[in-house]
PDB file of N, CA and C in Angstrom:
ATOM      1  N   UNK A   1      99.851  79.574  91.195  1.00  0.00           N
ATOM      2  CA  UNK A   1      99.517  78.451  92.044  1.00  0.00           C
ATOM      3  C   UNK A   1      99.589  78.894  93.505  1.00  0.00           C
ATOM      4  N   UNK A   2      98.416  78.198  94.197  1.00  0.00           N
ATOM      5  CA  UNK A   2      98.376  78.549  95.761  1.00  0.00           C
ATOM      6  C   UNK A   2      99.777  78.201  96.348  1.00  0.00           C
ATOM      7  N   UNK A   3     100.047  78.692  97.273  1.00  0.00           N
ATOM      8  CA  UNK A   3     101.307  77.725  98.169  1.00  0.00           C
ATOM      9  C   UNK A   3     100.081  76.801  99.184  1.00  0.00           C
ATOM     10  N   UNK A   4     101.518  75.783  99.264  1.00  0.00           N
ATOM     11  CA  UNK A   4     100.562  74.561  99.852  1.00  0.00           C
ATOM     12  C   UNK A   4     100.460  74.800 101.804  1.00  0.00           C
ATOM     13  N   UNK A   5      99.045  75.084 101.728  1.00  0.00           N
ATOM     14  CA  UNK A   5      99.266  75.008 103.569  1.00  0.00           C
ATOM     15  C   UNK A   5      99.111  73.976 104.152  1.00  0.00           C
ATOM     16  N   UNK A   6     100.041  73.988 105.284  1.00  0.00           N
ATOM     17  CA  UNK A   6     100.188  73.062 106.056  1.00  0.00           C
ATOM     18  C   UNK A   6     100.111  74.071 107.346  1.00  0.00           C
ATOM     19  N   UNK A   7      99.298  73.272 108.590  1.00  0.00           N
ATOM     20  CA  UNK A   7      99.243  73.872 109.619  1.00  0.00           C
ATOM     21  C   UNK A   7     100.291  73.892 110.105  1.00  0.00           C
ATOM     22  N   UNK A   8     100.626  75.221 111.240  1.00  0.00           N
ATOM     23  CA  UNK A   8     102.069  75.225 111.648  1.00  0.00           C
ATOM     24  C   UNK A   8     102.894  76.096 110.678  1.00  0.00           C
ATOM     25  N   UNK A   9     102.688  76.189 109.182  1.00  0.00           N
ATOM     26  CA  UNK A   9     103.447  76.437 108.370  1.00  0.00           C
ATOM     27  C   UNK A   9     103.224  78.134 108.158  1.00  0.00           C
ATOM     28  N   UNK A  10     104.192  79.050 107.729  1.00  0.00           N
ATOM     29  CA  UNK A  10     104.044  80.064 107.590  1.00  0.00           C
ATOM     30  C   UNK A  10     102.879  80.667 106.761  1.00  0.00           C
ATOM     31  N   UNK A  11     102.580  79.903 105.601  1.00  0.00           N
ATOM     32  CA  UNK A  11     101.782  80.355 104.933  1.00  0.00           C
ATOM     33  C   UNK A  11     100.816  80.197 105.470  1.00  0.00           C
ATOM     34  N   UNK A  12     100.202  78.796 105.985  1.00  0.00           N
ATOM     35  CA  UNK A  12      99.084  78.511 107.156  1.00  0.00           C
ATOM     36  C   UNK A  12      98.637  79.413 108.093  1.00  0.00           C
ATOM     37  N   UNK A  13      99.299  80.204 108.866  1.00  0.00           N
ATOM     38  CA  UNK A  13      99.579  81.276 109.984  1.00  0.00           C
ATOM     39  C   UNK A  13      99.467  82.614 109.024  1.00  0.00           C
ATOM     40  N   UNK A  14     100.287  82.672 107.650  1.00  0.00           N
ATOM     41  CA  UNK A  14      99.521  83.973 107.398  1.00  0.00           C
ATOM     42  C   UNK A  14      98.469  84.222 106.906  1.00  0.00           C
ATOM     43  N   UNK A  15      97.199  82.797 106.513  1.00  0.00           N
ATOM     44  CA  UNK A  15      96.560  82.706 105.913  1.00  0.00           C
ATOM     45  C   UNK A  15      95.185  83.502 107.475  1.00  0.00           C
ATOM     46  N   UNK A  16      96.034  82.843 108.477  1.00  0.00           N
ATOM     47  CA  UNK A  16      94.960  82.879 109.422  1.00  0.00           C
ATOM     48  C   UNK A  16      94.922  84.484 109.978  1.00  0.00           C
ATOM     49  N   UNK A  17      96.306  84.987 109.905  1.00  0.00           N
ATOM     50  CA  UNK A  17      96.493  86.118 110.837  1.00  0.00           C
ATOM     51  C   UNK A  17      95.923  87.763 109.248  1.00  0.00           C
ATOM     52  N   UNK A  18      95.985  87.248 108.239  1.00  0.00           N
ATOM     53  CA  UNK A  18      95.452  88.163 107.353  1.00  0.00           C
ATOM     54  C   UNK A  18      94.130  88.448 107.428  1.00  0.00           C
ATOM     55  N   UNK A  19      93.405  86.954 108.009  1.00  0.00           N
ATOM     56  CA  UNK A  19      92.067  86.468 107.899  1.00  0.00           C
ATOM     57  C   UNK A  19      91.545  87.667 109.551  1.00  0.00           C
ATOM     58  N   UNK A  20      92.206  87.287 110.581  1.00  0.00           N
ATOM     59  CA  UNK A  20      92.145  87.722 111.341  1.00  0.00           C
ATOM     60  C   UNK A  20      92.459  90.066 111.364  1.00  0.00           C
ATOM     61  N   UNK A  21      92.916  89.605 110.716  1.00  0.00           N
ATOM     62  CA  UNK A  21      93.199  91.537 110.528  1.00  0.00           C
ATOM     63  C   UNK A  21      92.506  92.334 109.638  1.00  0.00           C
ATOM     64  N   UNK A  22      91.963  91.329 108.758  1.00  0.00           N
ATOM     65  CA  UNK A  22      90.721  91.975 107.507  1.00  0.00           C
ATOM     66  C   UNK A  22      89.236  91.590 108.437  1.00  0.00           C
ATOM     67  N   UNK A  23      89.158  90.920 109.432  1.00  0.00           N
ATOM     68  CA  UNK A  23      87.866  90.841 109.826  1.00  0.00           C
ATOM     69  C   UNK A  23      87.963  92.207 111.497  1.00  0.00           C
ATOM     70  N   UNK A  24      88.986  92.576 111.905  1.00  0.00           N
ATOM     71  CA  UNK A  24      89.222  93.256 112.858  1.00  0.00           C
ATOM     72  C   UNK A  24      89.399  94.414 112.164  1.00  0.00           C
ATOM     73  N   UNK A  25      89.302  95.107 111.028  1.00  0.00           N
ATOM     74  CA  UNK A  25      89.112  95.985 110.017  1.00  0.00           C
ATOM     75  C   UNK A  25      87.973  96.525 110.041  1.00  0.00           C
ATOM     76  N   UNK A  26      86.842  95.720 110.339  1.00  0.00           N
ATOM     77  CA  UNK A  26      85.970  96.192 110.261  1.00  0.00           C
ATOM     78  C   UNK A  26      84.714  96.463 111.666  1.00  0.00           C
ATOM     79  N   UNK A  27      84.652  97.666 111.044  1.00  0.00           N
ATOM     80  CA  UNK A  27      84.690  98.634 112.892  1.00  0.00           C
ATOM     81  C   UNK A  27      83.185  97.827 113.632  1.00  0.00           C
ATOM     82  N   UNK A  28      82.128  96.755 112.446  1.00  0.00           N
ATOM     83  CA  UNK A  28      80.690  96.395 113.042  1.00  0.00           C
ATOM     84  C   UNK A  28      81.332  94.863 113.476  1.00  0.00           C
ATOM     85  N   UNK A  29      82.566  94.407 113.650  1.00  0.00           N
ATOM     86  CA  UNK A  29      82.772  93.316 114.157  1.00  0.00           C
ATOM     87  C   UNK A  29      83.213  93.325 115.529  1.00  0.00           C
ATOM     88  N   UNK A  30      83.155  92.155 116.152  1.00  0.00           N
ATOM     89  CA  UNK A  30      83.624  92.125 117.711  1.00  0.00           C
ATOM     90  C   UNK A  30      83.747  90.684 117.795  1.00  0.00           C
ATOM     91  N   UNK A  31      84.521  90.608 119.062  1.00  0.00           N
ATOM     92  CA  UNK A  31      85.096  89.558 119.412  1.00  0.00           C
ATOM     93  C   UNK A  31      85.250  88.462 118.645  1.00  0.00           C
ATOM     94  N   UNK A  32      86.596  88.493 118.097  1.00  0.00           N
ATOM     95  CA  UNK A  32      86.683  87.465 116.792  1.00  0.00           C
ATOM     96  C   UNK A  32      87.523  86.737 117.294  1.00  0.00           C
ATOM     97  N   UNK A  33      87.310  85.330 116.685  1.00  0.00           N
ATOM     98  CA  UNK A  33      88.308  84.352 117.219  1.00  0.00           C
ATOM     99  C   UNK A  33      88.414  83.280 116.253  1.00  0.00           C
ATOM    100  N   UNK A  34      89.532  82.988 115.974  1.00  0.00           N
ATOM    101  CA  UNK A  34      90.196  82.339 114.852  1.00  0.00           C
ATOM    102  C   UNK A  34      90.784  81.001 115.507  1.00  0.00           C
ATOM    103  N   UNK A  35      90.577  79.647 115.977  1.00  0.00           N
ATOM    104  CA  UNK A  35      91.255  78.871 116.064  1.00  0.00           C
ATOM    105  C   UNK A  35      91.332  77.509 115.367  1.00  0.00           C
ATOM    106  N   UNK A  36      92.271  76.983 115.225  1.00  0.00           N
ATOM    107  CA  UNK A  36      93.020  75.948 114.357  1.00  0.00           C
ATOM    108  C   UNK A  36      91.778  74.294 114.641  1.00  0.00           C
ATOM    109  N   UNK A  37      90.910  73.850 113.956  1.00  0.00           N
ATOM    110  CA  UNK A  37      90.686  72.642 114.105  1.00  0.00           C
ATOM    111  C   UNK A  37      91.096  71.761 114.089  1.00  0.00           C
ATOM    112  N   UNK A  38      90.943  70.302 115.397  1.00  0.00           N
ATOM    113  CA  UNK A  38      91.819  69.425 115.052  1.00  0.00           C
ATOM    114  C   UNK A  38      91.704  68.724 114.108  1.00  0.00           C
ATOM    115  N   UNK A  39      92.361  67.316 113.654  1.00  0.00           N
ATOM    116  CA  UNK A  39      92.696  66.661 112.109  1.00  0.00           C
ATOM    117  C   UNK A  39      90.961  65.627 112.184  1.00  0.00           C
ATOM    118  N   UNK A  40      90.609  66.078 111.212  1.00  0.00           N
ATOM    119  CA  UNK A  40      89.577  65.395 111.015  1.00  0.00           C
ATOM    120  C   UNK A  40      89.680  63.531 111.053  1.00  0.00           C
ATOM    121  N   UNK A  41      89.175  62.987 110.925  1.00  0.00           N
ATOM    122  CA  UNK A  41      89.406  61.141 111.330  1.00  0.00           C
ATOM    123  C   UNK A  41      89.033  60.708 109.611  1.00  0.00           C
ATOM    124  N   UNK A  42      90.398  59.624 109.883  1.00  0.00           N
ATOM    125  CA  UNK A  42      90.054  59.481 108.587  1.00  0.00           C
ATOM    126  C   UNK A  42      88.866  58.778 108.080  1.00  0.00           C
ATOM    127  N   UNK A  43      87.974  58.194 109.068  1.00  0.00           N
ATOM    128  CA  UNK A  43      86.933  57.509 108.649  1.00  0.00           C
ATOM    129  C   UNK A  43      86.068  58.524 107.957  1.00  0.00           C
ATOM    130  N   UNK A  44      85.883  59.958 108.584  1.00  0.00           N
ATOM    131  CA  UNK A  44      85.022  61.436 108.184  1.00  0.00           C
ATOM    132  C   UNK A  44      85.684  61.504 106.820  1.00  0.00           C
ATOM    133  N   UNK A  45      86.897  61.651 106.118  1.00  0.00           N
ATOM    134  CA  UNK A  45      86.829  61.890 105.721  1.00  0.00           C
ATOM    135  C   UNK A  45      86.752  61.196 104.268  1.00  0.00           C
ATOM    136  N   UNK A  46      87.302  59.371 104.321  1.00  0.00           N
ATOM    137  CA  UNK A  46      86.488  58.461 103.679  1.00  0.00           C
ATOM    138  C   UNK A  46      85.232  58.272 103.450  1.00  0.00           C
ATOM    139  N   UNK A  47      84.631  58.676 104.060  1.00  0.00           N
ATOM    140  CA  UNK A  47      82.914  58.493 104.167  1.00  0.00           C
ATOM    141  C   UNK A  47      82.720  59.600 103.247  1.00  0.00           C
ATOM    142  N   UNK A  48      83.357  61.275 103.576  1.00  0.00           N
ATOM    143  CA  UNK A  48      82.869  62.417 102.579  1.00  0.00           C
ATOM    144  C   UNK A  48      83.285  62.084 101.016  1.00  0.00           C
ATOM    145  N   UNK A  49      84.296  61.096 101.079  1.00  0.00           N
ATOM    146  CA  UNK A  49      84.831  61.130  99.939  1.00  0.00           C
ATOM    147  C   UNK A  49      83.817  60.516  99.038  1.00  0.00           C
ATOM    148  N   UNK A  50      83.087  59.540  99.193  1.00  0.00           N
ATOM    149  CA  UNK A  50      82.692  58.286  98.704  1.00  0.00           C
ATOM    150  C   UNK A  50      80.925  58.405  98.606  1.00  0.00           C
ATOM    151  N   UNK A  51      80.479  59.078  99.952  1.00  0.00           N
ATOM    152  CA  UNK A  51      78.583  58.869  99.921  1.00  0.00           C
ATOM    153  C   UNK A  51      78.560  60.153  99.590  1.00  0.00           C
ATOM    154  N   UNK A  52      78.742  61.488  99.890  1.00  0.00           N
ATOM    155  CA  UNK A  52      78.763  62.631  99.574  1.00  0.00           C
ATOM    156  C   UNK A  52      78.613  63.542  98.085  1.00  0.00           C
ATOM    157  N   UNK A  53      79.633  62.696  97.727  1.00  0.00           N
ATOM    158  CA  UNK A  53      80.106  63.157  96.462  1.00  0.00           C
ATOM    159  C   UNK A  53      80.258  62.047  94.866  1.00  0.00           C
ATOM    160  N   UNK A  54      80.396  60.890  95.727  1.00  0.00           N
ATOM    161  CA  UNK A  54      81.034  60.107  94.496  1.00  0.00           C
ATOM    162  C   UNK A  54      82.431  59.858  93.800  1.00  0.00           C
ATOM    163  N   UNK A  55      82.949  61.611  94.208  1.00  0.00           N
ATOM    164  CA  UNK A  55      84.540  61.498  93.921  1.00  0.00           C
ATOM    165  C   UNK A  55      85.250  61.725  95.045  1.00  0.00           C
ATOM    166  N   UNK A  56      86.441  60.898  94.316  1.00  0.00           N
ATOM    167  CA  UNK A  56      87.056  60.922  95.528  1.00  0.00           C
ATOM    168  C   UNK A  56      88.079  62.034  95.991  1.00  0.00           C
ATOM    169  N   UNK A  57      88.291  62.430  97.029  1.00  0.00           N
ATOM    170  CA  UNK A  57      89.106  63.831  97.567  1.00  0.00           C
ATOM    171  C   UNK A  57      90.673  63.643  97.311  1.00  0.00           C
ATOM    172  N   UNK A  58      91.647  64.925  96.814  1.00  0.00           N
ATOM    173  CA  UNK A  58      92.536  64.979  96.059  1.00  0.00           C
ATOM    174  C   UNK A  58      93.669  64.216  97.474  1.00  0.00           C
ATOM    175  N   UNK A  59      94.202  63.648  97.160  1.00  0.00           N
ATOM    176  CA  UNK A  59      95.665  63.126  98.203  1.00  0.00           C
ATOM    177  C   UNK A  59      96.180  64.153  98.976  1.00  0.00           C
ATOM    178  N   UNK A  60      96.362  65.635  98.728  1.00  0.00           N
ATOM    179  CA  UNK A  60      97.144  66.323  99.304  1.00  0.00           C
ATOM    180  C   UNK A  60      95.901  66.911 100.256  1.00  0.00           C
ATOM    181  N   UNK A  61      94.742  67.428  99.925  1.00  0.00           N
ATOM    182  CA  UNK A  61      93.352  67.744 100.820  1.00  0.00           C
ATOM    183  C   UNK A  61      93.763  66.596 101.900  1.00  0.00           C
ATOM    184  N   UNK A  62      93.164  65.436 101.495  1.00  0.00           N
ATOM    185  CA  UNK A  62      92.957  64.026 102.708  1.00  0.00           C
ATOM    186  C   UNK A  62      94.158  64.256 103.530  1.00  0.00           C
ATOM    187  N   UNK A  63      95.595  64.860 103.160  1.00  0.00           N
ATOM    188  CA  UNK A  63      96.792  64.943 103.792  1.00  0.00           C
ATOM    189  C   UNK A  63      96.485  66.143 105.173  1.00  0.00           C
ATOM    190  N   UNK A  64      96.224  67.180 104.349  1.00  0.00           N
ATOM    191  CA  UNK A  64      95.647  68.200 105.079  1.00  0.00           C
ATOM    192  C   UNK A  64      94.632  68.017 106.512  1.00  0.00           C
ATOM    193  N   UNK A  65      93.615  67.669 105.556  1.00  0.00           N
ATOM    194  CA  UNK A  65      92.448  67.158 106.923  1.00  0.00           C
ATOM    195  C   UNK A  65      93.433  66.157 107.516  1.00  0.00           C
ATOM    196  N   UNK A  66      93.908  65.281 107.592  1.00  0.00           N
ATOM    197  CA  UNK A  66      94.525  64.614 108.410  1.00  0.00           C
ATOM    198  C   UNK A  66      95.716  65.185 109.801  1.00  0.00           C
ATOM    199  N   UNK A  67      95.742  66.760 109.230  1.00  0.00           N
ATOM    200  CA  UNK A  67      96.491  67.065 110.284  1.00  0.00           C
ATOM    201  C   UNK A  67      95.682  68.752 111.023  1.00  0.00           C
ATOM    202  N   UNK A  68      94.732  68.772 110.063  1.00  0.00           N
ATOM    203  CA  UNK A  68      94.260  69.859 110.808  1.00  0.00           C
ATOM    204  C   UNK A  68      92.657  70.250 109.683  1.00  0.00           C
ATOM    205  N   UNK A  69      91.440  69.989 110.197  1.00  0.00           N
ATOM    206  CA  UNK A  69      90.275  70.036 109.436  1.00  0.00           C
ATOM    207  C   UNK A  69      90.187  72.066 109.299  1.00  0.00           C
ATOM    208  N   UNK A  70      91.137  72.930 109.118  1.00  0.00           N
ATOM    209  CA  UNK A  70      90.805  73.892 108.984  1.00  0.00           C
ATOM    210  C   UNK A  70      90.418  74.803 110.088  1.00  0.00           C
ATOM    211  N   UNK A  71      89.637  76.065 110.238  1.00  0.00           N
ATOM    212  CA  UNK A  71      89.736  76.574 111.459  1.00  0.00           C
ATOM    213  C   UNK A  71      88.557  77.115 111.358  1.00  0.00           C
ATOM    214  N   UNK A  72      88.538  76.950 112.916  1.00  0.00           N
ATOM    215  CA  UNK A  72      86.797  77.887 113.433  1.00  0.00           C
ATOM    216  C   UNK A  72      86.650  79.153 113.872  1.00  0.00           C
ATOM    217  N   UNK A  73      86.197  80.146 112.854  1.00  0.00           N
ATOM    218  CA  UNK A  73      86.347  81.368 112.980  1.00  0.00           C
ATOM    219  C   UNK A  73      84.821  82.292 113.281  1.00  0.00           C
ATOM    220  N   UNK A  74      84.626  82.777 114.562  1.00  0.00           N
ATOM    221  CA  UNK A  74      83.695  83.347 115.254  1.00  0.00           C
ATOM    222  C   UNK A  74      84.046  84.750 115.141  1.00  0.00           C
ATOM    223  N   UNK A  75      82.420  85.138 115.497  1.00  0.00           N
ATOM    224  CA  UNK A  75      82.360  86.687 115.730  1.00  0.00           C
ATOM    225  C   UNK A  75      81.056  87.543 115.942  1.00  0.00           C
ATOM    226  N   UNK A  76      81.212  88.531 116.937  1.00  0.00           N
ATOM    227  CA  UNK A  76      80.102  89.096 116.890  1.00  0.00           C
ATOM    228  C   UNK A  76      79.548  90.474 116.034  1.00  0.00           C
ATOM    229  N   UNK A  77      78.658  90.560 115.658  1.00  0.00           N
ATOM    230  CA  UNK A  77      78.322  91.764 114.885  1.00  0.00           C
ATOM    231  C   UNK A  77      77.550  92.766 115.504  1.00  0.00           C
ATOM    232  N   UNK A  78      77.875  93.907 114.850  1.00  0.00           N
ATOM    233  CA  UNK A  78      76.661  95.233 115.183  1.00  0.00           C
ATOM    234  C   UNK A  78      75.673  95.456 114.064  1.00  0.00           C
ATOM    235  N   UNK A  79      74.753  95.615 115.045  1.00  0.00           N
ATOM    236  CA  UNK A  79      73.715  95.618 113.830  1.00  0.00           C
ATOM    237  C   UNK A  79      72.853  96.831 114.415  1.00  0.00           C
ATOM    238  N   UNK A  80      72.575  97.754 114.252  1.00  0.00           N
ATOM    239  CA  UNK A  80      72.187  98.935 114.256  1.00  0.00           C
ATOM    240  C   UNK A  80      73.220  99.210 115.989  1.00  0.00           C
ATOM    241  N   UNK A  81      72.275  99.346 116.419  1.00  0.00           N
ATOM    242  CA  UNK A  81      72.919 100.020 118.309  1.00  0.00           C
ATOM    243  C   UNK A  81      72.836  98.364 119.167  1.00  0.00           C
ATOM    244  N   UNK A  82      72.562  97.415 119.097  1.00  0.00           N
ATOM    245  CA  UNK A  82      72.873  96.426 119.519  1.00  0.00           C
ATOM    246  C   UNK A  82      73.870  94.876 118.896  1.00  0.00           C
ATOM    247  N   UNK A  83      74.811  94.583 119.714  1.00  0.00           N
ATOM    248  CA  UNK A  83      75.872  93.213 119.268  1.00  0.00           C
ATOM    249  C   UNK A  83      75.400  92.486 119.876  1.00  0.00           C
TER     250      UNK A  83
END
């Protein structure tokens, strides 16, 4: 079983900083940036639950998005002699 992330939380932070060191691994990437999104609204995420899908999203997810919709992770690439 996953451990449960919670932003802030260790596992959360190592989820991001592993994420961050396997993409800086690789020598055709550049300027990467990893930051924390804020908590999605719960109206977004009632609405995904319901017109989207039909089912509804698990209690501990809706908990989640409620304190942090996940993170926005950028970057530039090389692609032959130009990034």
């Amino acid at each position: 079983m996953l451990p449960l992330l919670r932003p802030g939380s260790e596992s959360f932070e190592g989820v991001a900083h592993d994420l961050a060191q396997m993409l800086e691994e690789n020598p055709k990437l550049r300027d990467i940036d990893i930051s924390e999104r804020p908590p999605a609204r719960s109206a977004d995420v009632a609405h995904w639950d319901y017109s989207r899908t039909g089912v509804k999203l698990p209690e501990d997810l809706k908990a989640f998005l409620g304190v942090s919709d996940g993170l926005n992770i950028t970057w530039s690439a090389r692609l032959g002699r130009s990034v």
